[in-house]
Structure formats: C-alpha cells, structure tokens
C-alpha atoms as a PDB file:
ATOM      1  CA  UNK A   1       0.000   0.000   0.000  1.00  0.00           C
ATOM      2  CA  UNK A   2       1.339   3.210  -1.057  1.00  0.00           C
ATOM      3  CA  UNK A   3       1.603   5.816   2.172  1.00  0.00           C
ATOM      4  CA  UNK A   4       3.775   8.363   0.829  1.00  0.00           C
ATOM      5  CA  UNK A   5       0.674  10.899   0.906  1.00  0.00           C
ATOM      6  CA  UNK A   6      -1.746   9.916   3.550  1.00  0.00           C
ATOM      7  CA  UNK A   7      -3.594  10.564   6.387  1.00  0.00           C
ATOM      8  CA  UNK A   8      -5.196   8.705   9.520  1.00  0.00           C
ATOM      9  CA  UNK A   9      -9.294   8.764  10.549  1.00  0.00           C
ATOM     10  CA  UNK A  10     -10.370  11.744  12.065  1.00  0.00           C
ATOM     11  CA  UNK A  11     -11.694  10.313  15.113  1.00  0.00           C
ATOM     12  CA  UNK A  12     -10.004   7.427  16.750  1.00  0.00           C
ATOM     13  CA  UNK A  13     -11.284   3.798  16.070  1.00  0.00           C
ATOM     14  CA  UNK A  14     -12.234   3.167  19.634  1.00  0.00           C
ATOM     15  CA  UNK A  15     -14.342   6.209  19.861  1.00  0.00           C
ATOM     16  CA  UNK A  16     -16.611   5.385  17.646  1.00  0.00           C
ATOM     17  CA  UNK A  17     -19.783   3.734  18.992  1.00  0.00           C
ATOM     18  CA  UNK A  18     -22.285   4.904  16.517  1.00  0.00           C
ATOM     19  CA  UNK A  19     -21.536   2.802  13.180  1.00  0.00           C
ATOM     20  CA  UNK A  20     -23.511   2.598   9.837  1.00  0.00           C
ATOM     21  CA  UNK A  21     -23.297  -0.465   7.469  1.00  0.00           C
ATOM     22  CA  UNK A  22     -24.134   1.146   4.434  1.00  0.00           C
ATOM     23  CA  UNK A  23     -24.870  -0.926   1.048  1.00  0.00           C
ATOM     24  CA  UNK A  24     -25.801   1.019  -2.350  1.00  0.00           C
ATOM     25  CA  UNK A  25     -27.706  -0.527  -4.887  1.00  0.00           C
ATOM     26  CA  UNK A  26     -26.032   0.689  -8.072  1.00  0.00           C
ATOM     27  CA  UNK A  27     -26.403   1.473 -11.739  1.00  0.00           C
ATOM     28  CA  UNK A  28     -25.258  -1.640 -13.830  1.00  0.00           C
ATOM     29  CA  UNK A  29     -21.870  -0.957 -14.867  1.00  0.00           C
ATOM     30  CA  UNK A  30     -21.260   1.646 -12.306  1.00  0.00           C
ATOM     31  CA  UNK A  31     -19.100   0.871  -9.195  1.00  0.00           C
ATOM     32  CA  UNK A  32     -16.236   1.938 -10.685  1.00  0.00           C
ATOM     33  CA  UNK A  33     -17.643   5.342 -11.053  1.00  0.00           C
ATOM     34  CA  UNK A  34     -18.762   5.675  -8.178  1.00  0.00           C
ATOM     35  CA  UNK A  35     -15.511   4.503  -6.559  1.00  0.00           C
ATOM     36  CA  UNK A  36     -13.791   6.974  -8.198  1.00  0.00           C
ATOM     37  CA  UNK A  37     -15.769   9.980  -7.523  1.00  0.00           C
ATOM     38  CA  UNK A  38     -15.976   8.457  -3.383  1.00  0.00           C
ATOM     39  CA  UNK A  39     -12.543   7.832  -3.489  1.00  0.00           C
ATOM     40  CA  UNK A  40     -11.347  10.881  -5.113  1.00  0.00           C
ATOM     41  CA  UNK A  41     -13.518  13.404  -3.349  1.00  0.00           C
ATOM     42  CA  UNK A  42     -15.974  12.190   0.097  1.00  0.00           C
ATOM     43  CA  UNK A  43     -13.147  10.601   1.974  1.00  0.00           C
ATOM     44  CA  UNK A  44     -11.553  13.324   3.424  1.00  0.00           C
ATOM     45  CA  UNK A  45     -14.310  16.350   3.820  1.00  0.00           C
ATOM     46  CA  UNK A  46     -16.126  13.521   5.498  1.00  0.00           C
ATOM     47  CA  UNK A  47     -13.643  12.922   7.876  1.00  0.00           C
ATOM     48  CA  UNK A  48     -13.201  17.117   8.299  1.00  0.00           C
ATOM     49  CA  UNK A  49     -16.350  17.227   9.390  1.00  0.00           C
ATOM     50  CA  UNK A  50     -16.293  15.043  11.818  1.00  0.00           C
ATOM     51  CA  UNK A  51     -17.379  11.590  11.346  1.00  0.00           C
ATOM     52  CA  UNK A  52     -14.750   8.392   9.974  1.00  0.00           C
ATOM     53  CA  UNK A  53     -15.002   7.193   6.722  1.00  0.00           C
ATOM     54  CA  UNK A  54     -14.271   3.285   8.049  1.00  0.00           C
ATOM     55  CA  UNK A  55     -14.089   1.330   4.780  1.00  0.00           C
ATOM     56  CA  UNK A  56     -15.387   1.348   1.466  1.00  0.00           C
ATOM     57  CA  UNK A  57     -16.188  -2.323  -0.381  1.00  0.00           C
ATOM     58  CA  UNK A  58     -16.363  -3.985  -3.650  1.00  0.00           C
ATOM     59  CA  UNK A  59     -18.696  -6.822  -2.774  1.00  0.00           C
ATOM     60  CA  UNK A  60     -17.219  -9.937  -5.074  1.00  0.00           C
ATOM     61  CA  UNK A  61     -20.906 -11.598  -4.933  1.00  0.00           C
ATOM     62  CA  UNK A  62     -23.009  -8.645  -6.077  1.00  0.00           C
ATOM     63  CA  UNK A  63     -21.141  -6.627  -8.744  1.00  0.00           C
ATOM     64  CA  UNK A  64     -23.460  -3.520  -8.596  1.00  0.00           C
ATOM     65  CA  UNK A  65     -23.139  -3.035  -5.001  1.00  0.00           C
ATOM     66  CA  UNK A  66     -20.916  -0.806  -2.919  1.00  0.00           C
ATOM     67  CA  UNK A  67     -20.726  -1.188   0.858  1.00  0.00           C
ATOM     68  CA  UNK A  68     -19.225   1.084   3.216  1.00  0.00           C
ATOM     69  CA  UNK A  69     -18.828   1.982   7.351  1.00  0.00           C
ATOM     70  CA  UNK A  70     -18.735   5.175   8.477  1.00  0.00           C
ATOM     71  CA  UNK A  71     -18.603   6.024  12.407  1.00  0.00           C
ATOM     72  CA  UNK A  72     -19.192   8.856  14.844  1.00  0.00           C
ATOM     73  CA  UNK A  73     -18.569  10.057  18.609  1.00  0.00           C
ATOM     74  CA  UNK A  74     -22.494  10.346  19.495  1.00  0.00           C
ATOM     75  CA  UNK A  75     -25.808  10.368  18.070  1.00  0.00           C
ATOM     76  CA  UNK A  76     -25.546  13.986  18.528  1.00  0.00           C
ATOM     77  CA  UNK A  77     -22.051  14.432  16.657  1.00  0.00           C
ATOM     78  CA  UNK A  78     -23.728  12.288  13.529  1.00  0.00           C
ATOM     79  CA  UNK A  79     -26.752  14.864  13.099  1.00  0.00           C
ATOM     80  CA  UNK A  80     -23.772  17.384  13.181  1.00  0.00           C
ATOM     81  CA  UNK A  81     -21.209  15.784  11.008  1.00  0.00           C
ATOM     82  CA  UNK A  82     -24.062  14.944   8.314  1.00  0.00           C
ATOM     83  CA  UNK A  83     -25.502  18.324   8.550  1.00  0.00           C
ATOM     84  CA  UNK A  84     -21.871  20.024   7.897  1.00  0.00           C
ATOM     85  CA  UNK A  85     -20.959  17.297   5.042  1.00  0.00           C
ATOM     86  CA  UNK A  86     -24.050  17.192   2.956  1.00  0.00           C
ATOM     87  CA  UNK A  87     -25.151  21.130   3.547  1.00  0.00           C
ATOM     88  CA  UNK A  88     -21.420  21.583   2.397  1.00  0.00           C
ATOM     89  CA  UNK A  89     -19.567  22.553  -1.216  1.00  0.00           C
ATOM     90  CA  UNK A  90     -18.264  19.332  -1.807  1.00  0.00           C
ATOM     91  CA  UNK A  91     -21.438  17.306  -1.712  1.00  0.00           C
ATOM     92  CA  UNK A  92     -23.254  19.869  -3.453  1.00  0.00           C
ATOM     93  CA  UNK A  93     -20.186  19.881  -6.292  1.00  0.00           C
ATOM     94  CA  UNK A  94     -20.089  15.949  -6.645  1.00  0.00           C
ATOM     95  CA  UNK A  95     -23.992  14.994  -5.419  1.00  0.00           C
ATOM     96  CA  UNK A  96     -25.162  14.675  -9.081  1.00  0.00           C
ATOM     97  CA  UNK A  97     -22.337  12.571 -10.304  1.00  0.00           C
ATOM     98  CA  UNK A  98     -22.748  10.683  -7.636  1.00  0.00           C
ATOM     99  CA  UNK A  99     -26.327   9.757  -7.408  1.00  0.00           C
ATOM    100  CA  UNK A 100     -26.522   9.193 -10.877  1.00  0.00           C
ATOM    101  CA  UNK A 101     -24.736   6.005 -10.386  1.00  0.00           C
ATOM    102  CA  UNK A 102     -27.417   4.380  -7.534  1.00  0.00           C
ATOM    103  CA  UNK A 103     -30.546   3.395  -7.735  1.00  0.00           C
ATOM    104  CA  UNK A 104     -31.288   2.305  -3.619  1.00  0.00           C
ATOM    105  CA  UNK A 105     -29.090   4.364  -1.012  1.00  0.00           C
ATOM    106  CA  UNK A 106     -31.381   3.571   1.818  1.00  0.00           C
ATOM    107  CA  UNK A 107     -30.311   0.250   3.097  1.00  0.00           C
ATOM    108  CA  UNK A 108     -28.322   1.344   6.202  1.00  0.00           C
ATOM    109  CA  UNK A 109     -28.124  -0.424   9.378  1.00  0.00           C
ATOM    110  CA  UNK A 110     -27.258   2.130  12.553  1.00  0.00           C
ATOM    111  CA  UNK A 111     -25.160  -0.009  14.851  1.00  0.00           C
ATOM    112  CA  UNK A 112     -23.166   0.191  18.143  1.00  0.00           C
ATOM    113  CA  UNK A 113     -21.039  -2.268  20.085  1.00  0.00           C
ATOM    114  CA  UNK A 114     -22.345  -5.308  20.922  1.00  0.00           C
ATOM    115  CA  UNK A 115     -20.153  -5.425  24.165  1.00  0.00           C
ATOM    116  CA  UNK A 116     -17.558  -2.720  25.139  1.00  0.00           C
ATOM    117  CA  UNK A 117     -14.554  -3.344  23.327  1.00  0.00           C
ATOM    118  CA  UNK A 118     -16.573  -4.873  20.347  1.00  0.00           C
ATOM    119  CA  UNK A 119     -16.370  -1.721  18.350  1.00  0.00           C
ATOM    120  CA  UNK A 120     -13.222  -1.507  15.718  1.00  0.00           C
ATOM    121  CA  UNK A 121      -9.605  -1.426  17.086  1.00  0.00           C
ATOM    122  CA  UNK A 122      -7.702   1.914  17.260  1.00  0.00           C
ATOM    123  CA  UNK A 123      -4.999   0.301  15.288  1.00  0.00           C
ATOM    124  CA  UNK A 124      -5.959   1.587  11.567  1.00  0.00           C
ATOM    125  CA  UNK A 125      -3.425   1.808   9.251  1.00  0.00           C
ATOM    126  CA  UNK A 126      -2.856   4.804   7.103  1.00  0.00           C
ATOM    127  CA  UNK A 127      -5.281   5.803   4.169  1.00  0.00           C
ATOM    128  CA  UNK A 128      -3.394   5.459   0.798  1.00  0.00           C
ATOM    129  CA  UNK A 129      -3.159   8.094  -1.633  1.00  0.00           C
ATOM    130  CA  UNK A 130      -5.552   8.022  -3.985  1.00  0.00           C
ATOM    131  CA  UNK A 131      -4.785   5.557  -6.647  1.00  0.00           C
ATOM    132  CA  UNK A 132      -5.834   6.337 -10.404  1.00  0.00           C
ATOM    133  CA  UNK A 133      -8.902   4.453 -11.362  1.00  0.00           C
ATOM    134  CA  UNK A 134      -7.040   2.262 -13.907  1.00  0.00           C
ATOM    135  CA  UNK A 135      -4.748   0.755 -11.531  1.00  0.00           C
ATOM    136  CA  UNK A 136      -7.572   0.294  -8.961  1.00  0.00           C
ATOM    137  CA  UNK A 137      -9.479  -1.392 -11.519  1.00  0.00           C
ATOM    138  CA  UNK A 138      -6.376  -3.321 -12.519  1.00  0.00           C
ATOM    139  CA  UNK A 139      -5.450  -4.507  -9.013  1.00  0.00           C
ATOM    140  CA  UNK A 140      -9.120  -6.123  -8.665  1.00  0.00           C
ATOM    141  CA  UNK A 141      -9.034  -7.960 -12.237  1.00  0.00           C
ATOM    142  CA  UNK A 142      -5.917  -9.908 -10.968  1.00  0.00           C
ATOM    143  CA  UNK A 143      -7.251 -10.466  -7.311  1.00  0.00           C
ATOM    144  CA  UNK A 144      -4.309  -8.595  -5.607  1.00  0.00           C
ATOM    145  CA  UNK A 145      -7.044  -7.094  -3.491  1.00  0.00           C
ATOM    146  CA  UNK A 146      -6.127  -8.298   0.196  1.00  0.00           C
ATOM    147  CA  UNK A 147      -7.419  -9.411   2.825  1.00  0.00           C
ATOM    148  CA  UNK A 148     -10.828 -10.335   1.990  1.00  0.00           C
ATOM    149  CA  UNK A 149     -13.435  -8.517   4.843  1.00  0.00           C
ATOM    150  CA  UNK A 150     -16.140 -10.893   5.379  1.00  0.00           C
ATOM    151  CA  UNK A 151     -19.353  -9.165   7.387  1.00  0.00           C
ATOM    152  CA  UNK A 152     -22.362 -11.182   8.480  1.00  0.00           C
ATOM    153  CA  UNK A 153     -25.881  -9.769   9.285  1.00  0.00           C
ATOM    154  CA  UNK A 154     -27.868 -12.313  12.202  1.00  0.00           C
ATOM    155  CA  UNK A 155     -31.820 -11.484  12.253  1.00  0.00           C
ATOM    156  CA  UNK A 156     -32.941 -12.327  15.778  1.00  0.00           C
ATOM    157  CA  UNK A 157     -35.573 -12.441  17.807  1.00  0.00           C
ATOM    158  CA  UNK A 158     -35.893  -9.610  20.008  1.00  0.00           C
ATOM    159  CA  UNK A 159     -35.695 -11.958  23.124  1.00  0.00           C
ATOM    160  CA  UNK A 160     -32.546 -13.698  21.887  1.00  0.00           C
ATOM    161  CA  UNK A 161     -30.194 -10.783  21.521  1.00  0.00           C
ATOM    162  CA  UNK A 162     -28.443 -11.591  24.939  1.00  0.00           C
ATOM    163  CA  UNK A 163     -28.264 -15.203  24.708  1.00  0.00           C
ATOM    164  CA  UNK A 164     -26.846 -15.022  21.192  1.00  0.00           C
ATOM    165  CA  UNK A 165     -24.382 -12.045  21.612  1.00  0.00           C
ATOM    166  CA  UNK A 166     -23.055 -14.073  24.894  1.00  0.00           C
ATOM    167  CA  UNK A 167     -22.433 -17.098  22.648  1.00  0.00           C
ATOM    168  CA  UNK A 168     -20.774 -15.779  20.278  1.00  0.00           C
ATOM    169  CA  UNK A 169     -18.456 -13.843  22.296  1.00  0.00           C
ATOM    170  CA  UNK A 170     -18.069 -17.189  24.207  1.00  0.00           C
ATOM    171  CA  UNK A 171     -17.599 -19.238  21.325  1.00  0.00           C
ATOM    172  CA  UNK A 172     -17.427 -17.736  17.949  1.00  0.00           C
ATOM    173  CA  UNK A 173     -14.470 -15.628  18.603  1.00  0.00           C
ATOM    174  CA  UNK A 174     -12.399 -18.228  19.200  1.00  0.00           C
ATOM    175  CA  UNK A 175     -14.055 -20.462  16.337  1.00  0.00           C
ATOM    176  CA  UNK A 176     -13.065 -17.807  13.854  1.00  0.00           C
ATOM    177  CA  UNK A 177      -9.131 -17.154  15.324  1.00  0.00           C
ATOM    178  CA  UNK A 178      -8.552 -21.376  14.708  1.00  0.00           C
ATOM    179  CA  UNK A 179      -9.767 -20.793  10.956  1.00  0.00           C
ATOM    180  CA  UNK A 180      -7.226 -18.307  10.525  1.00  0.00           C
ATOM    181  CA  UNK A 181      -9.542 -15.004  10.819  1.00  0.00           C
ATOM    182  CA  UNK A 182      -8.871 -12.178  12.516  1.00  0.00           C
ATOM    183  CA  UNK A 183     -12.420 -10.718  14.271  1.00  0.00           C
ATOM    184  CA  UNK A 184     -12.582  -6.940  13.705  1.00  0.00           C
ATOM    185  CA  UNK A 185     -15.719  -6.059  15.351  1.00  0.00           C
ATOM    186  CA  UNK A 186     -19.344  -6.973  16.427  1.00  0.00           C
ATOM    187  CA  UNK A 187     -22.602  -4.611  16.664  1.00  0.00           C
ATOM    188  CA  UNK A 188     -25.842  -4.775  17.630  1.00  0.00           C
ATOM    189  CA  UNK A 189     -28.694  -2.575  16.373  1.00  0.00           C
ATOM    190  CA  UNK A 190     -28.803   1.069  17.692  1.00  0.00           C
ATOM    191  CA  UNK A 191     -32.178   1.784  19.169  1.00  0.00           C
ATOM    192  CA  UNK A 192     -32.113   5.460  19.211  1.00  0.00           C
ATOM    193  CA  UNK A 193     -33.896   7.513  16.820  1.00  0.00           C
ATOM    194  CA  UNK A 194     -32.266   8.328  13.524  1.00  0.00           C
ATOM    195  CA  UNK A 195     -30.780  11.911  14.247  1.00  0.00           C
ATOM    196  CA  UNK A 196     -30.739  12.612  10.853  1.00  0.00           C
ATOM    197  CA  UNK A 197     -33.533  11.645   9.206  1.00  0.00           C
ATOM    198  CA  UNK A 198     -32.564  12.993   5.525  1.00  0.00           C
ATOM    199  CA  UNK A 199     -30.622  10.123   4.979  1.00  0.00           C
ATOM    200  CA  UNK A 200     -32.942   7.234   6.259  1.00  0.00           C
ATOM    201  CA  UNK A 201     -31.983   3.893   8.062  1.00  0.00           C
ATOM    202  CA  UNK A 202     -33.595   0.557   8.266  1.00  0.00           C
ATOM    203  CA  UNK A 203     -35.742   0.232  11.525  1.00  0.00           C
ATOM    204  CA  UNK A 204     -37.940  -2.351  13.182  1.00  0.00           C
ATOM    205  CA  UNK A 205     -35.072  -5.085  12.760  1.00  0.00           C
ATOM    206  CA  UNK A 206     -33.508  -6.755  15.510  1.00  0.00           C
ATOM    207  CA  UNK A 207     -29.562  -7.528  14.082  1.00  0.00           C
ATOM    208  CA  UNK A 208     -26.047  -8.521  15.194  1.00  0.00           C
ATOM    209  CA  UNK A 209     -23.499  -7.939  12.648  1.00  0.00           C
ATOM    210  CA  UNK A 210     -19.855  -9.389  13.027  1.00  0.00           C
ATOM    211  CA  UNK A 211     -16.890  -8.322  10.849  1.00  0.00           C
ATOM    212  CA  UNK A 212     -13.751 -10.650  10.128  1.00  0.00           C
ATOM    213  CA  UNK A 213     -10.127 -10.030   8.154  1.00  0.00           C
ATOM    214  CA  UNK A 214      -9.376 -13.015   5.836  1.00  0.00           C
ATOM    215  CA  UNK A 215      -5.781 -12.891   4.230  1.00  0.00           C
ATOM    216  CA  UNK A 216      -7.418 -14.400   0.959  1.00  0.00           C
ATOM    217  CA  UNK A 217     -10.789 -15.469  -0.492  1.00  0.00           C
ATOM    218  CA  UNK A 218      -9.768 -18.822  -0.569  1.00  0.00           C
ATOM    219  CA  UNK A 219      -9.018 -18.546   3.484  1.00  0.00           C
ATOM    220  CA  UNK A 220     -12.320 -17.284   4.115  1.00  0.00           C
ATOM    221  CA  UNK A 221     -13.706 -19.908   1.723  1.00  0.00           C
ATOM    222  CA  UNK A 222     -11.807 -22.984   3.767  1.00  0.00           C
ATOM    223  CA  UNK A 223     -12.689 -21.273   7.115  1.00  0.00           C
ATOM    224  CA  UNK A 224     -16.364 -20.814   5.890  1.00  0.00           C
ATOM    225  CA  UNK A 225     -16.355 -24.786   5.450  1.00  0.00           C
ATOM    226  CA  UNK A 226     -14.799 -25.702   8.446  1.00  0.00           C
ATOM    227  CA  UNK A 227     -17.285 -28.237  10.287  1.00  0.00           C
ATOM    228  CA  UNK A 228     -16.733 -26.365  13.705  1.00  0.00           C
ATOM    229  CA  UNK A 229     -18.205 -23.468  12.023  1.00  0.00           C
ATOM    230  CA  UNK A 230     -20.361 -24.640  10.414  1.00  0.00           C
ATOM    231  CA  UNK A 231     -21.807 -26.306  13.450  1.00  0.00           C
ATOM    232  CA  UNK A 232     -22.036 -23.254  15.636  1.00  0.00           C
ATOM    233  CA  UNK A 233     -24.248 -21.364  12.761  1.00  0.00           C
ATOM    234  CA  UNK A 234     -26.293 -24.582  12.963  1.00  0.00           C
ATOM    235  CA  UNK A 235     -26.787 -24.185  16.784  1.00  0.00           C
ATOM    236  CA  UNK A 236     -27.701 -20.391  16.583  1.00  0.00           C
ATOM    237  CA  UNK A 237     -30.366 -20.866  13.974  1.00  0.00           C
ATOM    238  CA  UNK A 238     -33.059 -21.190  16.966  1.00  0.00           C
ATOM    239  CA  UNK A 239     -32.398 -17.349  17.719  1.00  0.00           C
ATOM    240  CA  UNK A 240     -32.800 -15.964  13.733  1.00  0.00           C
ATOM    241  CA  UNK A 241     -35.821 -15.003  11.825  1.00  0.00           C
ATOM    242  CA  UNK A 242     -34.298 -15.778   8.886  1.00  0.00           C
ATOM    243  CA  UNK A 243     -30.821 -16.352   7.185  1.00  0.00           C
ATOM    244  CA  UNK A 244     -28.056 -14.840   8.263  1.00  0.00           C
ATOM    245  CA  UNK A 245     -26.566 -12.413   5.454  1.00  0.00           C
ATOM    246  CA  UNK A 246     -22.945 -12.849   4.039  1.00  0.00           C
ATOM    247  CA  UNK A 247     -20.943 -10.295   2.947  1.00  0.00           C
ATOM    248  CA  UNK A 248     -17.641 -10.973   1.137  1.00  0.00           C
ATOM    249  CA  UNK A 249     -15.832  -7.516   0.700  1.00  0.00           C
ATOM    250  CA  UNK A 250     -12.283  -6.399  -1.366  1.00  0.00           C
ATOM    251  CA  UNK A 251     -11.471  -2.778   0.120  1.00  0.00           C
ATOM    252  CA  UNK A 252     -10.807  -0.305  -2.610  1.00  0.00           C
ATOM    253  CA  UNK A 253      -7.582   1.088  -2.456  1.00  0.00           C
ATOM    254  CA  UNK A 254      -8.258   3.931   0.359  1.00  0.00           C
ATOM    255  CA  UNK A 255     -10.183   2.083   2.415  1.00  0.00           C
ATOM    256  CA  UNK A 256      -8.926   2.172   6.203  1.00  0.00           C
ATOM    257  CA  UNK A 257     -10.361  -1.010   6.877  1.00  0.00           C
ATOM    258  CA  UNK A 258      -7.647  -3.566   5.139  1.00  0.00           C
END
C-alpha cells in the first residue's frame, strides 16, 4: 500500500460507537464510477467534518453493489457531522455525479457495540493516496485485493439478543481465530432515533453484525467450510428469523479497513 501521501481517521477507532453499514444498490456498470468519484472526493471532507469514513467495499458476490462503514462520537455528533458534510460545497459539487450512479441508497443499518470493546480497534493503518482508477481497476481484475473482509448480518428475535451475543463472544471468537480469521468487530442494532432523518436507516429489525479479516478469499472460503463453524451457525439458527446475510468484501484502495 502506497503511504507516501496519507492521512489517519479523524476520530479514533475506539471512539466510535455509533456505526452505519451502508450498502448502495447501483447502476449496472457503475461501481467503478462511483468509486472513483468516493474515493477521489468524500473521503476526506467527510472525515473534516467530523465523522470516519471506516471502509469502502467492492462486494465480489453482487457486482453492482458498494458497501461502506462510516462512524461517529455520538448520536448527537452524527446529526452534526451529516448536517456540515451534505449542507457543504463538496457534496453539493459531486452529489449529481454521484447519485446518478445508484438506484437504492437507503439500506443502512445504525449499529453500536455489541459489548464494550466490540467496536473496531484503534490500530488503523494509514489511508493510501488516492490511486488512479485504472490501476484500482487493474489490481481487482488480478485479485491482488487483500485481505478479503467478510461481514455477516444475524436477524434475531428480540428476546434472543443476549443469549446469542453471549455465545458468540463465548464461542465464535475463538471459532473464527482457529480458521485463521482475525475478528474486527461486532454490533448490535442502535435503538435510538435516527438523528438525521434525511438520509434514512432501516428500523424495526432486531440484528447482530460481526466483521472478520481473511488474508485471501480462498481462506475465508476454507474457514467458511470448516465443520466447527459450520456447526455453531447450525446451533444459533433457533435465535434468527431468517438467514443470516454474508458479505464478502475487497477494500478499494483507500479504504482504512484492510
């Protein structure tokens, strides 16, 4: 990763316990673009005004979709970081451009911790510079994209929450660390009101999301096989109202999350 011309998150890792999982429906054809103009332009005025721009995803199963995390201090602080960022010049230079590329922007899931110390690590590494577009696009025709980020969505019952968040910090941690992951963090759904309700979030859903680092697709692939695994997703089923969600995720090139 090239550093020469970087710059950390604007709010440390560990004090972030508001987190959206953001996934954009897009134009066929259009990730790319859409990379670009994130890439190029949202990354840093985003982080200016007060919120981290976590990671931004290529997701290898759904080729028109971009996924991204961003984070905040407080409820509060995310009315006031959105308010500065999209009320600002630089969404209002690039907004067009942009949202000519999606065609859903509304599936977002509001998150915090699902313990304390669940949230992500302090230990980012340095944003890249900003790559051209060609050699982004290059590096993810030849699979030289690593580590894979794999992200799972659990829909539970209501009533289950505790009794599945306490078994998978019990169990699944340490499930995931023998298959050669490395757990990056787990969230449960935030319950507070959207604070800024311009850019809406998914409500009425009871979730626990769990992020993982894979060194390679084909570790996550092995690891997703692995019978002790595959056993413990057997033994949670009872708590879900329906299948969990699997994300597979390449960062782009800019991406903190690596």
């Amino acid at each position: 990763m090239n550093t020469s011309h970087s710059a950390t998150s604007a709010v440390p890792a560990d004090l972030l316990p508001v987190i959206e999982l953001r996934q954009y429906t897009l134009v066929p054809g259009q990730r790319e673009t859409l990379i670009d103009i994130f890439d190029g332009n949202f990354v840093e005025p985003q982080d200016a005004a007060g919120m981290t721009v976590i990671g931004q995803f290529r997701d290898l199963d759904r080729p028109d979709m971009f996924v991204w995390l961003r984070g905040f201090a407080s409820m509060d602080r995310r009315r006031q970081a959105l308010a500065a960022f999209y009320d600002g010049p630089v969404w209002a230079a690039h907004r067009d451009a942009a949202n000519a590329t999606m065609i859903d922007s509304d599936n977002v899931l509001l998150l915090r911790p699902a313990w304390p110390g669940a949230g992500f690590a302090p230990a980012f590494c340095e944003r890249a510079a900003l790559y051209p577009l060609e050699t982004s696009l290059k590096s993810n025709r030849n699979n030289e994209i690593s580590p894979l980020v794999a992200a799972t969505i659990h829909y539970l019952n209501p009533e289950s929450v505790a009794a599945f968040v306490a078994r998978f910090r019990n169990e699944a941690a340490s499930l995931l660390a023998e298959q050669g992951a490395t757990p990056l963090a787990a969230f449960v759904i935030e319950p507070a009101e959207n604070s800024f309700p311009r850019l809406p979030v998914r409500i009425g859903e009871t979730v626990f999301v769990h992020l993982s680092r894979f060194e390679s697709i084909d570790a996550h692939a092995r690891a997703a096989a692995a019978p002790s695994w595959r056993d413990f997703l057997g033994s949670v089923q009872p708590y879900e109202t329906k299948p969990a969600e699997h994300l597979r995720l390449t960062p782009t090139s800019r991406s903190l999350l690596r």
